[in-house]
Protein backbone atom coordinates (compact mmCIF):
# COMPACT_ATOMS: atom_id res chain seq x y z
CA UNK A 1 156.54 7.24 38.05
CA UNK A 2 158.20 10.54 37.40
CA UNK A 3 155.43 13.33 37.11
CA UNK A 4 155.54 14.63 33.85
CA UNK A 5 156.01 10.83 32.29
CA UNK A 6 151.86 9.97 33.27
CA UNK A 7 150.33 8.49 30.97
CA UNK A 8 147.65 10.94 31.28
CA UNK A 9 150.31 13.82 30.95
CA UNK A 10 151.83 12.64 27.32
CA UNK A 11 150.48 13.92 24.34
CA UNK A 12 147.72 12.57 21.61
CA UNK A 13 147.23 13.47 18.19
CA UNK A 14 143.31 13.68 17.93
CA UNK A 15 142.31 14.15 14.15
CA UNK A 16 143.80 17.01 13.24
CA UNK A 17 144.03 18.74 16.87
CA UNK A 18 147.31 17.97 18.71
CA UNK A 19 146.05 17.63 22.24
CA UNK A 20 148.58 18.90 24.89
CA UNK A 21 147.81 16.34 27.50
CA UNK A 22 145.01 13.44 27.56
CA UNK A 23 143.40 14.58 30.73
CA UNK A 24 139.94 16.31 29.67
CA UNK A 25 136.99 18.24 31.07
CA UNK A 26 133.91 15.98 30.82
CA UNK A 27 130.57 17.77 30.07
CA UNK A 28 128.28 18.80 32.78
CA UNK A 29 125.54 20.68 33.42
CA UNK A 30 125.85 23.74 35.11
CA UNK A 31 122.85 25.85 34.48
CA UNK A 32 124.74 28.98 34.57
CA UNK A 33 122.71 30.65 31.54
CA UNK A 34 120.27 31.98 33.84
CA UNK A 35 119.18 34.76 31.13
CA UNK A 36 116.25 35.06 28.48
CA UNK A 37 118.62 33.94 25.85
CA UNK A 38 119.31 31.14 27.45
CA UNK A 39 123.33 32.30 26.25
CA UNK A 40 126.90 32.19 27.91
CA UNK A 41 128.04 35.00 29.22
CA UNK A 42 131.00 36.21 30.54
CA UNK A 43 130.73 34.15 33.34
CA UNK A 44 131.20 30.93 31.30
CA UNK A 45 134.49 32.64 29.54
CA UNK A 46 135.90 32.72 32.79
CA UNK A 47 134.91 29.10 33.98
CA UNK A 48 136.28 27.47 30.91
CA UNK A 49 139.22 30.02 30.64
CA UNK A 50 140.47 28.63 34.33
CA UNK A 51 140.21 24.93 32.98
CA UNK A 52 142.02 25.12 29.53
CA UNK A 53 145.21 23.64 30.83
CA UNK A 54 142.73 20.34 30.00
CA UNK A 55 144.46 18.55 26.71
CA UNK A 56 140.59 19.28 25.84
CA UNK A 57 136.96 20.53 27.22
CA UNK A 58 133.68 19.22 26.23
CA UNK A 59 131.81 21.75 27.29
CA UNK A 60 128.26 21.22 29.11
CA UNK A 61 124.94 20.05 27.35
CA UNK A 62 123.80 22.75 25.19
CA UNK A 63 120.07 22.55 23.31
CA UNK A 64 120.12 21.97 19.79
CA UNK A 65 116.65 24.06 19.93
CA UNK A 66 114.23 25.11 21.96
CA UNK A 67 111.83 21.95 21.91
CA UNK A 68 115.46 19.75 23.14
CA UNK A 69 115.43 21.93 26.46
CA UNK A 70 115.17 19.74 30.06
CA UNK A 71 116.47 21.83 32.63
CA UNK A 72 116.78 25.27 33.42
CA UNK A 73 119.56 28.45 32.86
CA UNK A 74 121.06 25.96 30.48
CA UNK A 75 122.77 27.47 27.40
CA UNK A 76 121.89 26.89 23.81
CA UNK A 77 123.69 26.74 20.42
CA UNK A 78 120.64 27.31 17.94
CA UNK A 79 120.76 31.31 18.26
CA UNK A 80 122.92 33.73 17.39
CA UNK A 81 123.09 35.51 21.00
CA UNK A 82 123.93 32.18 21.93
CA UNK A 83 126.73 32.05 19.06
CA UNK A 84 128.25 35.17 20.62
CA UNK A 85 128.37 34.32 24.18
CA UNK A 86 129.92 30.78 22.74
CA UNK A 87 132.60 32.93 21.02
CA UNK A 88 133.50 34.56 23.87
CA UNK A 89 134.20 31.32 25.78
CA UNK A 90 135.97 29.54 22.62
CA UNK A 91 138.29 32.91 22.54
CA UNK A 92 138.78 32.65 26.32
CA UNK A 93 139.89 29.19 25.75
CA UNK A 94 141.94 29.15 22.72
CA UNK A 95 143.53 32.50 24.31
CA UNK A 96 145.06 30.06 26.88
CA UNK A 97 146.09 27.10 24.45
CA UNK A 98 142.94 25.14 25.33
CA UNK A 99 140.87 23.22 22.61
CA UNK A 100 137.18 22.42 23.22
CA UNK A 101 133.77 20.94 21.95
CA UNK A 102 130.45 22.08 22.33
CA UNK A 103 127.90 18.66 23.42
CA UNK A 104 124.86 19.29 21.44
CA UNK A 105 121.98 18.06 23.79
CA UNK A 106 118.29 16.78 23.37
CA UNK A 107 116.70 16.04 26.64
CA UNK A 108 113.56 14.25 24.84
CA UNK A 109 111.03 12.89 27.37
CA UNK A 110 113.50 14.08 30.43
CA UNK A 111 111.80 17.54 30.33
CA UNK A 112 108.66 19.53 31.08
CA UNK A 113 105.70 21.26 29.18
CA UNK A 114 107.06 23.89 31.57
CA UNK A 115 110.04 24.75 29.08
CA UNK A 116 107.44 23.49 25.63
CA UNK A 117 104.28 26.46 26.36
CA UNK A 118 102.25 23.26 28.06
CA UNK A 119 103.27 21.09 24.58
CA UNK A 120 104.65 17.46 26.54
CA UNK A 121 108.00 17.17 25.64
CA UNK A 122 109.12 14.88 22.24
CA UNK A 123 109.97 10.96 22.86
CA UNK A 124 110.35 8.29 20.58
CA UNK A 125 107.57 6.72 22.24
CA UNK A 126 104.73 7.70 24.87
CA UNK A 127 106.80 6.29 27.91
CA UNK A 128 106.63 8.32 30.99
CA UNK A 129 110.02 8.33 31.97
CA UNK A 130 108.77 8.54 36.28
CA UNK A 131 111.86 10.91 36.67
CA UNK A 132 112.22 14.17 38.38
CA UNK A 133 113.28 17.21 36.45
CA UNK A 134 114.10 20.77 37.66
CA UNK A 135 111.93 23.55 36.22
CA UNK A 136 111.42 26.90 36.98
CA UNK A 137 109.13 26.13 39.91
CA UNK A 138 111.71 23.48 41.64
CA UNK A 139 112.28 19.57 41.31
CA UNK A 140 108.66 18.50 39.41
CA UNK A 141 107.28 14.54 37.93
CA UNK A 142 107.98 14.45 34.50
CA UNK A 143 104.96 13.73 32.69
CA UNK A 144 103.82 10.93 29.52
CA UNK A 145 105.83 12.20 26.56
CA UNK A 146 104.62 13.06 23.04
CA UNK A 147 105.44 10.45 20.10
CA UNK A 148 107.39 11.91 17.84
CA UNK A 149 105.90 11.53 13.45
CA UNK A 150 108.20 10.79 11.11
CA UNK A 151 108.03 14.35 10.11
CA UNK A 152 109.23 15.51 14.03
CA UNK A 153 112.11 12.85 13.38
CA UNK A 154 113.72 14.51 10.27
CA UNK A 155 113.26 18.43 12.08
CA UNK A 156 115.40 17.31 14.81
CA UNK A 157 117.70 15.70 12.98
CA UNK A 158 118.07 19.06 11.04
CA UNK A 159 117.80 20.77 14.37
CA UNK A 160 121.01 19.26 14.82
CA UNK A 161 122.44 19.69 11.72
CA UNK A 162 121.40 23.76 12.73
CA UNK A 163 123.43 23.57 15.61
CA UNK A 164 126.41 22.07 14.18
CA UNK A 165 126.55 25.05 12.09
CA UNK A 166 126.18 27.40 14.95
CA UNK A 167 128.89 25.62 17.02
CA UNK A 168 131.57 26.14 13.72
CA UNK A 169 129.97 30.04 14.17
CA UNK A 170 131.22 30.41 17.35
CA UNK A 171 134.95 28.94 16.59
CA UNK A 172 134.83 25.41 18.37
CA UNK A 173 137.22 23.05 17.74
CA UNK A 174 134.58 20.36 17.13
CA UNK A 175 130.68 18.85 18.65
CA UNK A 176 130.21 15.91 20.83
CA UNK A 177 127.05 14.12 20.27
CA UNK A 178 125.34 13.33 23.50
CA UNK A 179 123.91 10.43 23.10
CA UNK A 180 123.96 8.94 26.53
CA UNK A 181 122.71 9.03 29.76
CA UNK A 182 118.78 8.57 28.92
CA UNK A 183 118.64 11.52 26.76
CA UNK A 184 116.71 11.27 23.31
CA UNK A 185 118.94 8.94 21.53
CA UNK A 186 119.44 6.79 24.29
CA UNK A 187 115.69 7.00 24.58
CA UNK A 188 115.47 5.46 21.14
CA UNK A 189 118.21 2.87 21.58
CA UNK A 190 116.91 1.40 24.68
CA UNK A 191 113.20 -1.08 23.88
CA UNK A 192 111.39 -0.25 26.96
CA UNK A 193 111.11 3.64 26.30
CA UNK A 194 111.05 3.13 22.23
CA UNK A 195 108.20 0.99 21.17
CA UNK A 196 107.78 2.18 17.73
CA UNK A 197 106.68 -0.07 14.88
CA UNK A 198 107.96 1.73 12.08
CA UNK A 199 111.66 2.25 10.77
CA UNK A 200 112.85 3.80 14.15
CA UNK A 201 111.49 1.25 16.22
CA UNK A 202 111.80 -2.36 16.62
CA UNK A 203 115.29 -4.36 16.01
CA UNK A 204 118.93 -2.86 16.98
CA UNK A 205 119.47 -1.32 13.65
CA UNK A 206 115.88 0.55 13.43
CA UNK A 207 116.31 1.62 17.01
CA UNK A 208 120.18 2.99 16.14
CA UNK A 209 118.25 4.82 13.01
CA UNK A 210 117.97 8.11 14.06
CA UNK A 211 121.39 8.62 15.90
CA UNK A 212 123.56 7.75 12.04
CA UNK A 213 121.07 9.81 10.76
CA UNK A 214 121.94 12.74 12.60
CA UNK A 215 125.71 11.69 12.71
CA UNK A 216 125.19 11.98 8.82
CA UNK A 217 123.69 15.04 8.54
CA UNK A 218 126.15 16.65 11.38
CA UNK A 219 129.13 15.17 8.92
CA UNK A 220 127.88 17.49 6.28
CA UNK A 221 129.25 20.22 8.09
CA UNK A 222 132.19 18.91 10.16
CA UNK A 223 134.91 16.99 9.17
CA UNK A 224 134.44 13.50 10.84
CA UNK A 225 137.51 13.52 12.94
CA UNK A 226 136.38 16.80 14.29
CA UNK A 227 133.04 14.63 15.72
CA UNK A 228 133.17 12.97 18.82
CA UNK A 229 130.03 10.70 20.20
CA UNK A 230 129.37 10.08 24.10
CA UNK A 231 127.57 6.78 25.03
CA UNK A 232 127.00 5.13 28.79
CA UNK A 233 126.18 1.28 27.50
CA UNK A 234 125.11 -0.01 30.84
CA UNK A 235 122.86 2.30 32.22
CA UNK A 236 120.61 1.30 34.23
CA UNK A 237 118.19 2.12 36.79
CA UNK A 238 118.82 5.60 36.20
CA UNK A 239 117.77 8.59 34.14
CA UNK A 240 114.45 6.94 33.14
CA UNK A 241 116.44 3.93 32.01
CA UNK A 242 116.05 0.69 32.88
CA UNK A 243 118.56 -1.86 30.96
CA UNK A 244 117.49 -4.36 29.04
CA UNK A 245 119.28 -7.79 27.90
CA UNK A 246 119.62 -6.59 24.29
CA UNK A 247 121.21 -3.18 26.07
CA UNK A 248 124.68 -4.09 25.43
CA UNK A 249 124.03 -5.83 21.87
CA UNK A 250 122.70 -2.51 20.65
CA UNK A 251 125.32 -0.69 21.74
CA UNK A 252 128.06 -3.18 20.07
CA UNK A 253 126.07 -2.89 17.23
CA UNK A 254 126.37 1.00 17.06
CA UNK A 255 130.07 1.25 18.50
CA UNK A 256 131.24 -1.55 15.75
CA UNK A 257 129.18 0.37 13.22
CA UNK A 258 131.34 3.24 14.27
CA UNK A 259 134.51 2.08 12.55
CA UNK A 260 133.12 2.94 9.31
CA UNK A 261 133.39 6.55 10.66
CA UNK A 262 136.60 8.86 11.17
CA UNK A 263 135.30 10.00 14.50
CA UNK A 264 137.37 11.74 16.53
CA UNK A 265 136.69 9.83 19.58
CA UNK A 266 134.00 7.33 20.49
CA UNK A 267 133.45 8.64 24.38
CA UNK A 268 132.07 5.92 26.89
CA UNK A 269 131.20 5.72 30.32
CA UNK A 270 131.68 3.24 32.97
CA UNK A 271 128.27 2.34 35.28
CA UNK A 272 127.21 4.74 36.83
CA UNK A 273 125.57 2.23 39.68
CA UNK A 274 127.25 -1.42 40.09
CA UNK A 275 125.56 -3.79 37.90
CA UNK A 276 128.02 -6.33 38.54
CA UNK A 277 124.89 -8.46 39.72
CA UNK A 278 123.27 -8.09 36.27
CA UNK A 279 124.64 -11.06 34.47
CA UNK A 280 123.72 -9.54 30.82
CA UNK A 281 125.27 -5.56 31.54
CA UNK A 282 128.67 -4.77 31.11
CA UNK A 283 131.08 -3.90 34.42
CA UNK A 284 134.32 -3.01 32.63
CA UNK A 285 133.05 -0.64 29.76
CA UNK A 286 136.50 0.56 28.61
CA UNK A 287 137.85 -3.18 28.08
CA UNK A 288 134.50 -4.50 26.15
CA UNK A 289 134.79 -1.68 23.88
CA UNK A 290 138.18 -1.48 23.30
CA UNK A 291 137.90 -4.62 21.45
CA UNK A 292 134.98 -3.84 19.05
CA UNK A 293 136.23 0.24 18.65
CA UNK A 294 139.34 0.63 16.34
CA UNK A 295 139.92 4.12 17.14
CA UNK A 296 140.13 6.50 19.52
CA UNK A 297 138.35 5.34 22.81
CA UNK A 298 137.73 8.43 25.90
CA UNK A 299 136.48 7.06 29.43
CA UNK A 300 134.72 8.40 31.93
CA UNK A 301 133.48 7.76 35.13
CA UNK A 302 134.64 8.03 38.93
CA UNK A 303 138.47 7.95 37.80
CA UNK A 304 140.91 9.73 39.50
CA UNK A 305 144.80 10.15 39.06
CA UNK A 306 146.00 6.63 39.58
CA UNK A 307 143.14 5.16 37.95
CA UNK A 308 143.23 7.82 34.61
CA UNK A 309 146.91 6.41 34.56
CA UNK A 310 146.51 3.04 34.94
CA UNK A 311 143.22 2.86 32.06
CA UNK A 312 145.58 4.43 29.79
CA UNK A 313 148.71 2.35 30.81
CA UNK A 314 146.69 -0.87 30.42
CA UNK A 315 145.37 0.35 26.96
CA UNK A 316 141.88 0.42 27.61
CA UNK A 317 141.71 4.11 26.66
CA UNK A 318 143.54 6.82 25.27
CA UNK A 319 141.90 9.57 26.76
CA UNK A 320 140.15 10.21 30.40
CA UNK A 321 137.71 12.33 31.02
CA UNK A 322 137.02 13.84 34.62
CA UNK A 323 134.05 15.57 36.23
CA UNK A 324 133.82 16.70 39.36
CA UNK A 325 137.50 16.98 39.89
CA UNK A 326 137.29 19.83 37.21
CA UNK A 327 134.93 22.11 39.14
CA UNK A 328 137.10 22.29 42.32
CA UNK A 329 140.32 21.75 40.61
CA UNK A 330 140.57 24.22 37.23
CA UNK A 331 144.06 22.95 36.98
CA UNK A 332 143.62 19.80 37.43
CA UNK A 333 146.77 18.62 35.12
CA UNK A 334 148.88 20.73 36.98
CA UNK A 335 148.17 19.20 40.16
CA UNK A 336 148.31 15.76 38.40
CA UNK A 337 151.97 16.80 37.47
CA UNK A 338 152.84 17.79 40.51
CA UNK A 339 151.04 15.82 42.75
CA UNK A 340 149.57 18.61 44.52
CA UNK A 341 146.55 18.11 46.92
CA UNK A 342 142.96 17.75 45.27
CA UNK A 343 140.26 20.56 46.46
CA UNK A 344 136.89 18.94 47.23
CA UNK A 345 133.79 20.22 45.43
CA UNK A 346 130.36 21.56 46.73
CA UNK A 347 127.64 19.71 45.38
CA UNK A 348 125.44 22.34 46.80
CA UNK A 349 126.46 24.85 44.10
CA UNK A 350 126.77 22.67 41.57
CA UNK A 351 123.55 24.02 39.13
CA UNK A 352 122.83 27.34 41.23
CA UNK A 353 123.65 30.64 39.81
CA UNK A 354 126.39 32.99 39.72
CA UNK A 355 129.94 32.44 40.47
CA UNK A 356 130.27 30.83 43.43
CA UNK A 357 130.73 27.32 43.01
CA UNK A 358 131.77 27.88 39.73
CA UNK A 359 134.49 30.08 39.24
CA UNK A 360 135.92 30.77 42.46
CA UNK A 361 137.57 27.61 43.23
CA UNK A 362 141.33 28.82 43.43
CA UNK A 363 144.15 27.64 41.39
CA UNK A 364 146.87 25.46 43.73
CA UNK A 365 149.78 28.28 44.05
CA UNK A 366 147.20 31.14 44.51
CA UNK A 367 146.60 28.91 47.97
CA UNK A 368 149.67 28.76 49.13
């Protein structure tokens, strides 16, 4: 296949944004903020600077408010020193060409009174999620959540509506929803960590509740095609999550209910452990949803070159997502184009401050 012909290489018209290539940065936690604010800094201009050759970033989790924090040093989009260190990165970025979205992040029960003044962290249900999270004291048990009221329900869903606000403040291109990966919507999607007997508990569509109420409200202040919504249907065993056989139901029921919506993209991930064994999960994510999701469909998960290309070429997906290869390789496309050797990351320095790790991983040609 002649380089610059890749699937993953070729434009895409996303909403109104005319993506340069469909290679993008997936979100991930770095927990570079390590200041009071809890803001980017200059630091994070310079990460996301070296990485805008990406047809577009999502950048990492950041808290809708304080009581949605998890982990620490991670940044924040409910302030407005948090607005300005976004702006410098969303200069940085669109300085080089790049487009990106902020992921606005609620941890729920995968947290610590540690970051709530001793208050147990907010749940859909009292479900001790028997994780570990990382506090300012080092890896630590999480503890038995607090139920959210009613009342708790509607403030975070205009928590989010807050931050959606914030992230048009600080010039993004558009907000991902993370609502994945056992974080507080996924906590109230899945019925072993939501037990709630009201209108958020219960069957699919009371369980689904609170996530279209916040896409709703968050739709009130971007333009739906400028939304994007992350989901990992087949979970399991991980993140305080453990799969049920109405798992992949719910999340046909939400994806399908989708279609109503002119979302930018509807982003999905493959397992993240094999569940090839579990005869009522999902193994091929991107080919079960690309029949029930009508438009734009991002995957993520393990994929590399060959395999971006060939999800694409198949027409399971229009757009790939990659992770890890982003830290060690800012210009990733560019070594997809020219089939350059891959650098290999450093787990190690994956959430530790400052910038190594982060943003001295070289370019290709500056190697040679």
């Amino acid at each position: 296949m002649e380089n610059e012909n890749q699937p993953l290489l070729q434009t895409y018209q996303l909403g109104n944004l005319k993506l340069k290539n469909r290679v993008v940065m997936a979100p991930m936690t770095r927990s570079r903020a390590d200041n009071d604010q809890n803001a980017p800094t200059d630091l994070h201009a310079t990460y996301y600077r070296q990485r805008a050759g990406a047809g577009l970033i999502i950048t990492e989790g950041s808290q809708v408010s304080e009581r949605a924090v998890g982990y620490i040093n991670t940044p924040g989009i409910h302030t407005e020193e948090q607005v300005e260190g976004w702006k410098k990165v969303t200069e940085a970025v669109h300085e080089e060409g790049g487009k990106i979205f902020i992921q606005l992040w609620h941890c729920g029960r995968i947290s610590h009174p540690k970051f709530h003044n001793g208050e147990k962290p907010l749940a859909p249900s009292a479900v001790n999620p028997e994780e570990k999270v990382y506090t300012p004291d080092g890896f630590e048990q999480t503890v038995e959540p607090q139920e959210m009221s009613l009342q708790e329900i509607q403030e975070t869903v205009q928590e989010f509506k807050h931050a959606a606000v914030m992230a048009k403040n600080a010039n993004f291109d558009g907000v991902e929803i993370h609502s994945s990966n056992g974080y507080l919507f996924h906590q109230f999607f899945n019925s072993k960590s939501n037990l709630r007997k009201d209108d958020y508990g219960g069957d699919i569509a009371n369980r689904a509740r609170f996530f279209f109420e916040v896409l709703e409200a968050i739709a009130e202040v971007w333009p739906e095609n400028q939304i994007g919504c992350r989901f990992n249907p087949s979970l399991n065993g991980v993140f305080g999550i453990t799969a049920t056989e109405d798992s992949i139901p719910t999340f046909d029921h939400i994806i399908e209910k989708l279609n109503a919506y002119d979302l930018a993209y509807v982003h999905l991930s493959e397992p993240f452990t094999d569940v090839s064994d579990i005869a009522y999960l999902e193994s091929e994510i991107a080919k079960h949803y690309r029949g029930i999701y009508k438009g734009t469909l991002m995957i993520n998960a393990g994929f590399d070159q060959e395999s971006g290309n060939k999800v694409i070429e198949e027409g399971d997906a229009d757009l790939v997502s990659f992770g890890k290869l982003f830290i060690s390789n800012p210009d990733l496309p560019e070594r997809f184009k020219n089939n350059w050797p891959l650098a290999d990351w450093d787990a190690d320095t994956f959430y530790t401050p400052g910038e190594k790790g982060y943003t001295d991983y070289p370019a290709y040609e500056k190697t040679e």
